[in-house]
C-alpha atoms as a PDB file:
ATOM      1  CA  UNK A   1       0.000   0.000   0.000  1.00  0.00           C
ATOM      2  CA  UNK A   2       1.072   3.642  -1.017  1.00  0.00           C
ATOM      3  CA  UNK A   3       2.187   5.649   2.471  1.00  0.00           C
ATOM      4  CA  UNK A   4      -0.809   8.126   1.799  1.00  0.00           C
ATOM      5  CA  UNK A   5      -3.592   4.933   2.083  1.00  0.00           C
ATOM      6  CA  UNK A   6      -1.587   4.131   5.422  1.00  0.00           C
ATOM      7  CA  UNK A   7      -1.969   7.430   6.112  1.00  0.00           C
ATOM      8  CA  UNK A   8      -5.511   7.798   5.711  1.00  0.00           C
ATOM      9  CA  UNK A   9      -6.314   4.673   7.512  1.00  0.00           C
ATOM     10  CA  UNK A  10      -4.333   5.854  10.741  1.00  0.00           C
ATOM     11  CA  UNK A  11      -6.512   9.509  10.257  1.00  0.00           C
ATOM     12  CA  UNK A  12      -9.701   7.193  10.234  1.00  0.00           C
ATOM     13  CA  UNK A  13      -8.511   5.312  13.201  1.00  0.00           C
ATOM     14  CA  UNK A  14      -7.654   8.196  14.914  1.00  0.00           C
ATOM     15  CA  UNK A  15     -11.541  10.045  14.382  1.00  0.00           C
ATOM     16  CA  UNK A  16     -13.233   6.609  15.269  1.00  0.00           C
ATOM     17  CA  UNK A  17     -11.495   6.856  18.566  1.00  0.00           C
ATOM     18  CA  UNK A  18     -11.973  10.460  19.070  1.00  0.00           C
ATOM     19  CA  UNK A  19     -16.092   9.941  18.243  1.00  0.00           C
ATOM     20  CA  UNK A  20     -15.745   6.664  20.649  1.00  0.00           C
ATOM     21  CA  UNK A  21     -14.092   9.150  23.634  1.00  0.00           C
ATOM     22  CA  UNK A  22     -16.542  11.946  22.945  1.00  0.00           C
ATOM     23  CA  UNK A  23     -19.474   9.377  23.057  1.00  0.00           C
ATOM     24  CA  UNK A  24     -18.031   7.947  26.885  1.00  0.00           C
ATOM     25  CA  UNK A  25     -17.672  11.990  27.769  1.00  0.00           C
ATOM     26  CA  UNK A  26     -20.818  12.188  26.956  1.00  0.00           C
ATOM     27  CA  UNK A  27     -22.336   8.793  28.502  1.00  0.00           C
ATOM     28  CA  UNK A  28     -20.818   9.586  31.791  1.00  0.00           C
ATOM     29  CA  UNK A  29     -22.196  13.106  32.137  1.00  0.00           C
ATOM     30  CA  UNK A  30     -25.252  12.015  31.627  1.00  0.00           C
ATOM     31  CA  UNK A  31     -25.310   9.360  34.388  1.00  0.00           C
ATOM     32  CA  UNK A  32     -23.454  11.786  36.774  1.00  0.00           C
ATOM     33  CA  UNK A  33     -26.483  14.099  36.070  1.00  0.00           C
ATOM     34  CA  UNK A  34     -28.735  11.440  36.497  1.00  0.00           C
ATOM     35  CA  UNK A  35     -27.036  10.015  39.687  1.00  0.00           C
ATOM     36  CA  UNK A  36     -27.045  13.695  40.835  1.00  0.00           C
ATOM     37  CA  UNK A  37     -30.813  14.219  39.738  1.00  0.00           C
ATOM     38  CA  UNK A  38     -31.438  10.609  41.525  1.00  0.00           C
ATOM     39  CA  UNK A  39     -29.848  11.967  45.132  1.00  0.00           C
ATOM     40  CA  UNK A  40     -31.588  15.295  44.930  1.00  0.00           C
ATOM     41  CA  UNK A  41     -35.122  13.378  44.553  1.00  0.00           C
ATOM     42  CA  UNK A  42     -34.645  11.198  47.318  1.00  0.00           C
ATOM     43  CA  UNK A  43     -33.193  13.575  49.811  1.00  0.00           C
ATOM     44  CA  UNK A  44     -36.324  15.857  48.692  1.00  0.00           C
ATOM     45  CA  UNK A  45     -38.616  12.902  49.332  1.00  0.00           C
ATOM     46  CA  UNK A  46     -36.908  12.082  53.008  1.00  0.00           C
ATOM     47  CA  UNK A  47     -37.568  16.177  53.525  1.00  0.00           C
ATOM     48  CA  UNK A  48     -41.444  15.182  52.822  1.00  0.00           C
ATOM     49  CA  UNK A  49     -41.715  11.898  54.410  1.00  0.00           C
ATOM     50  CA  UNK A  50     -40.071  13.523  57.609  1.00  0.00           C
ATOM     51  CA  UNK A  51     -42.640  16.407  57.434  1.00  0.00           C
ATOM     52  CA  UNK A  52     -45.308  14.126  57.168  1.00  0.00           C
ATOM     53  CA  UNK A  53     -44.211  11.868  60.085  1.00  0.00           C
ATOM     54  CA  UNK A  54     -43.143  15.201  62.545  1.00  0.00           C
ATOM     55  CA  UNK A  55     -46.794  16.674  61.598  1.00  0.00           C
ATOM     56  CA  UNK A  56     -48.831  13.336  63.003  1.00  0.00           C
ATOM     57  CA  UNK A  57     -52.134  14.078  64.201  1.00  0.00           C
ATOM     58  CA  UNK A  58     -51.777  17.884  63.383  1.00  0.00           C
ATOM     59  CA  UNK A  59     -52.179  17.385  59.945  1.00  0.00           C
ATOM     60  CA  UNK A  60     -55.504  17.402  58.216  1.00  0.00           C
ATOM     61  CA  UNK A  61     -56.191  14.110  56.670  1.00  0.00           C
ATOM     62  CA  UNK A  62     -56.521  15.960  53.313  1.00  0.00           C
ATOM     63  CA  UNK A  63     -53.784  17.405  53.294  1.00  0.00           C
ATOM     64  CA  UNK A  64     -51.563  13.863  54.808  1.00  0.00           C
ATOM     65  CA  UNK A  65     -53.285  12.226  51.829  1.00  0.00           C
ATOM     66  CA  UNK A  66     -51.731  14.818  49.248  1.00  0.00           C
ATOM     67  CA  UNK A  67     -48.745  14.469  50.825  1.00  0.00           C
ATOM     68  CA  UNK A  68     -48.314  11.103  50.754  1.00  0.00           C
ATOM     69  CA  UNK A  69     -49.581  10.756  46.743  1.00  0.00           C
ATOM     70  CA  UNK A  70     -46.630  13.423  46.507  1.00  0.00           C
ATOM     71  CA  UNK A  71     -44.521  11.093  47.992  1.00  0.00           C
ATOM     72  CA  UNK A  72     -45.719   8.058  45.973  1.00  0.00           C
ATOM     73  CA  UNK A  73     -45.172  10.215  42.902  1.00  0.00           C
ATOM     74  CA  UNK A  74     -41.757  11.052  44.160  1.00  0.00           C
ATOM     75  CA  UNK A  75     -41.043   7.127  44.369  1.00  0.00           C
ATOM     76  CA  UNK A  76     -42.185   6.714  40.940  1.00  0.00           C
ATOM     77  CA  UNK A  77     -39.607   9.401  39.712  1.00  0.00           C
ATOM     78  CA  UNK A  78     -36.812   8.209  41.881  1.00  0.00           C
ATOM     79  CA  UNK A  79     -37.658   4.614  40.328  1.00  0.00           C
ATOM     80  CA  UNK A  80     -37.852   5.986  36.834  1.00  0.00           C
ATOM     81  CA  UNK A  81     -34.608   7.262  37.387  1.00  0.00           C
ATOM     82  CA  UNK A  82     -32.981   4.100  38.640  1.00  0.00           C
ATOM     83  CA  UNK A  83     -33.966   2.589  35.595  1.00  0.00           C
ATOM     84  CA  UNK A  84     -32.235   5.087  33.676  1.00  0.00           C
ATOM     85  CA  UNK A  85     -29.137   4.696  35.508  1.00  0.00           C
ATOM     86  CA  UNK A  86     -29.242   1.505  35.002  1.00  0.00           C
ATOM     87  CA  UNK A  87     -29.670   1.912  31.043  1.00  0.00           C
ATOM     88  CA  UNK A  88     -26.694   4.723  31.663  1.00  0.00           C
ATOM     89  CA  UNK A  89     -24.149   2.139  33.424  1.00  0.00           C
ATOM     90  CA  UNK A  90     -25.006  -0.204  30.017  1.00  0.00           C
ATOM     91  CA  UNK A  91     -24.209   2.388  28.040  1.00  0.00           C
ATOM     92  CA  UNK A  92     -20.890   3.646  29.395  1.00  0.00           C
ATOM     93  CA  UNK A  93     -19.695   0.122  29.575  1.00  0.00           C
ATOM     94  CA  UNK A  94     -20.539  -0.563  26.058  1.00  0.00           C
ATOM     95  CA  UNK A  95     -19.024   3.054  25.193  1.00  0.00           C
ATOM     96  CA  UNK A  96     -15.979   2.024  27.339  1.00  0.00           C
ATOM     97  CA  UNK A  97     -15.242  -1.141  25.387  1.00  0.00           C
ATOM     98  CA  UNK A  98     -15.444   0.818  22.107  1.00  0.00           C
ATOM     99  CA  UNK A  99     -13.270   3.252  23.205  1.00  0.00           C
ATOM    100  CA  UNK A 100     -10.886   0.515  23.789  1.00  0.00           C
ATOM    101  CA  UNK A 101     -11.082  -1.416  20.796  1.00  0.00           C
ATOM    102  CA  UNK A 102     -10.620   2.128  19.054  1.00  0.00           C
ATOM    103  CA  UNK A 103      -7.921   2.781  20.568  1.00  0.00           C
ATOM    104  CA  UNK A 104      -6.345  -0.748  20.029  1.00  0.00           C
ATOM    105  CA  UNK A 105      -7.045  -0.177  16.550  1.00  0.00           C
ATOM    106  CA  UNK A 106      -5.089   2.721  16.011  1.00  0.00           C
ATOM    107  CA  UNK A 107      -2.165   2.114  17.878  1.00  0.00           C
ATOM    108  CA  UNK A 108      -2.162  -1.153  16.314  1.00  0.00           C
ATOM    109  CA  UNK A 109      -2.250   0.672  12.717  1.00  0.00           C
ATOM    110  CA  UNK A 110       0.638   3.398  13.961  1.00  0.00           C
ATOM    111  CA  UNK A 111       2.692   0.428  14.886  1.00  0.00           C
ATOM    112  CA  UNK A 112       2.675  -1.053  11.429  1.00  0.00           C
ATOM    113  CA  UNK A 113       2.830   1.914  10.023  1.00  0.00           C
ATOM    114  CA  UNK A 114       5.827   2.795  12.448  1.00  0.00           C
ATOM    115  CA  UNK A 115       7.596  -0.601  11.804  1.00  0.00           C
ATOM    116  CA  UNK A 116       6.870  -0.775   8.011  1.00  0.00           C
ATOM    117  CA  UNK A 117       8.832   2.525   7.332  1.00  0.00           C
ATOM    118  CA  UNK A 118      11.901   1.277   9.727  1.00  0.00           C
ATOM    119  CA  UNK A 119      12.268  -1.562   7.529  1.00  0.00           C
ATOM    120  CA  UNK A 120      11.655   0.604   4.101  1.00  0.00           C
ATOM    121  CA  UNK A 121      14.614   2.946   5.691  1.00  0.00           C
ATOM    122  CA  UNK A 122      16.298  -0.446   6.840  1.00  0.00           C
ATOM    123  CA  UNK A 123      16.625  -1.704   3.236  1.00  0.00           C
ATOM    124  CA  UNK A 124      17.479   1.872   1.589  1.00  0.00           C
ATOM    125  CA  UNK A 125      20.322   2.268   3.870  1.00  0.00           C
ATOM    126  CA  UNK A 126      21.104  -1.606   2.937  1.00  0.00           C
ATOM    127  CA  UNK A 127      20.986  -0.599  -0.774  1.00  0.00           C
ATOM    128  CA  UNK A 128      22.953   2.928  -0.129  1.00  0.00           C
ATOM    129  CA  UNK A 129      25.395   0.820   1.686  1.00  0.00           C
ATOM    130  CA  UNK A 130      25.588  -2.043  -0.919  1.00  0.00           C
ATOM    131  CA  UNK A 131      25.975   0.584  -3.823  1.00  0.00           C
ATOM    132  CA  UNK A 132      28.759   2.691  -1.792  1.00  0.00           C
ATOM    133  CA  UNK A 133      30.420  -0.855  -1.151  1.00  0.00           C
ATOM    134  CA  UNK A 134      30.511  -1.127  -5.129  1.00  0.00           C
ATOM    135  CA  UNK A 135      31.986   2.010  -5.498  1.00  0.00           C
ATOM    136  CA  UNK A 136      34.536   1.623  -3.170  1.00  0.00           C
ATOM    137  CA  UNK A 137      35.499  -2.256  -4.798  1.00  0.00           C
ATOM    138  CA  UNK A 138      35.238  -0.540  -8.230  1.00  0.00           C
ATOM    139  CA  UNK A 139      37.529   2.282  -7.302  1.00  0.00           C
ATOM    140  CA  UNK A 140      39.987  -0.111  -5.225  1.00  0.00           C
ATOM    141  CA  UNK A 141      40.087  -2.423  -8.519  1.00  0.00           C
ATOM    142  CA  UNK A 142      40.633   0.871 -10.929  1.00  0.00           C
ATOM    143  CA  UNK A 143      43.550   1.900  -8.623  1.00  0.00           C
ATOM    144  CA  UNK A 144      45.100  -1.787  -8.975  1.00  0.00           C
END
């Protein structure tokens, strides 16, 4: 192959690990927000079941009973959420892995590239060498 198609493949390698990092970036904020999100809604529920259990028999059973569908609907969300984060872990795994084999990829493809132009600089110098050697017998057998 021509050193420009090496080239090209080892720019290709080089973007699909780039898009594979930005996806993981990406992946991870999102589950950090989510986690984040997730903490805020169950420290906000505590705040309400807390108010609900300090208020006892002050509290007008109207307004315990919207309180504690508030509360329900709070444990919906917080569920909701934990199955996101779930989906999120998948995801950043998966988007981990890629990453990897990306990254594999094109340090795999700089190494041959690396190794195939030592030995195309290996063999010039062999053939520089070889035709200097002739010069030198040539010359050596002219002076005779």
């Amino acid at each position: 192959m021509q050193q420009g198609v090496w080239q090209e493949l080892i720019e290709q390698a080089t973007r699909e690990t780039t898009t594979a990092r930005q996806r993981l970036m990406r992946h991870r904020l999102e589950l950090d927000q989510a986690e984040t999100q997730q903490k805020q809604l169950k420290m906000f529920r505590q705040d309400y079941a807390d108010q609900a259990s300090a208020a006892g028999g002050r509290m007008s059973l109207s307004r315990l009973m919207h309180l504690r569908a508030f509360i329900d609907n709070l444990d919906v969300a917080i569920a909701q959420l934990s199955a996101q984060i779930e989906h999120l872990h998948t995801l950043n795994a998966e988007a981990q892995a890629r990453l990897s084999e990306r990254r594999a990829r094109q340090l795999a493809l700089e190494k041959l590239v690396s190794m195939r132009t030592a030995r195309q600089a290996s063999a010039r110098d062999r053939r520089e060498q070889a035709a200097i050697d002739d010069l030198i017998q040539a010359h050596a057998h002219r002076s005779r």
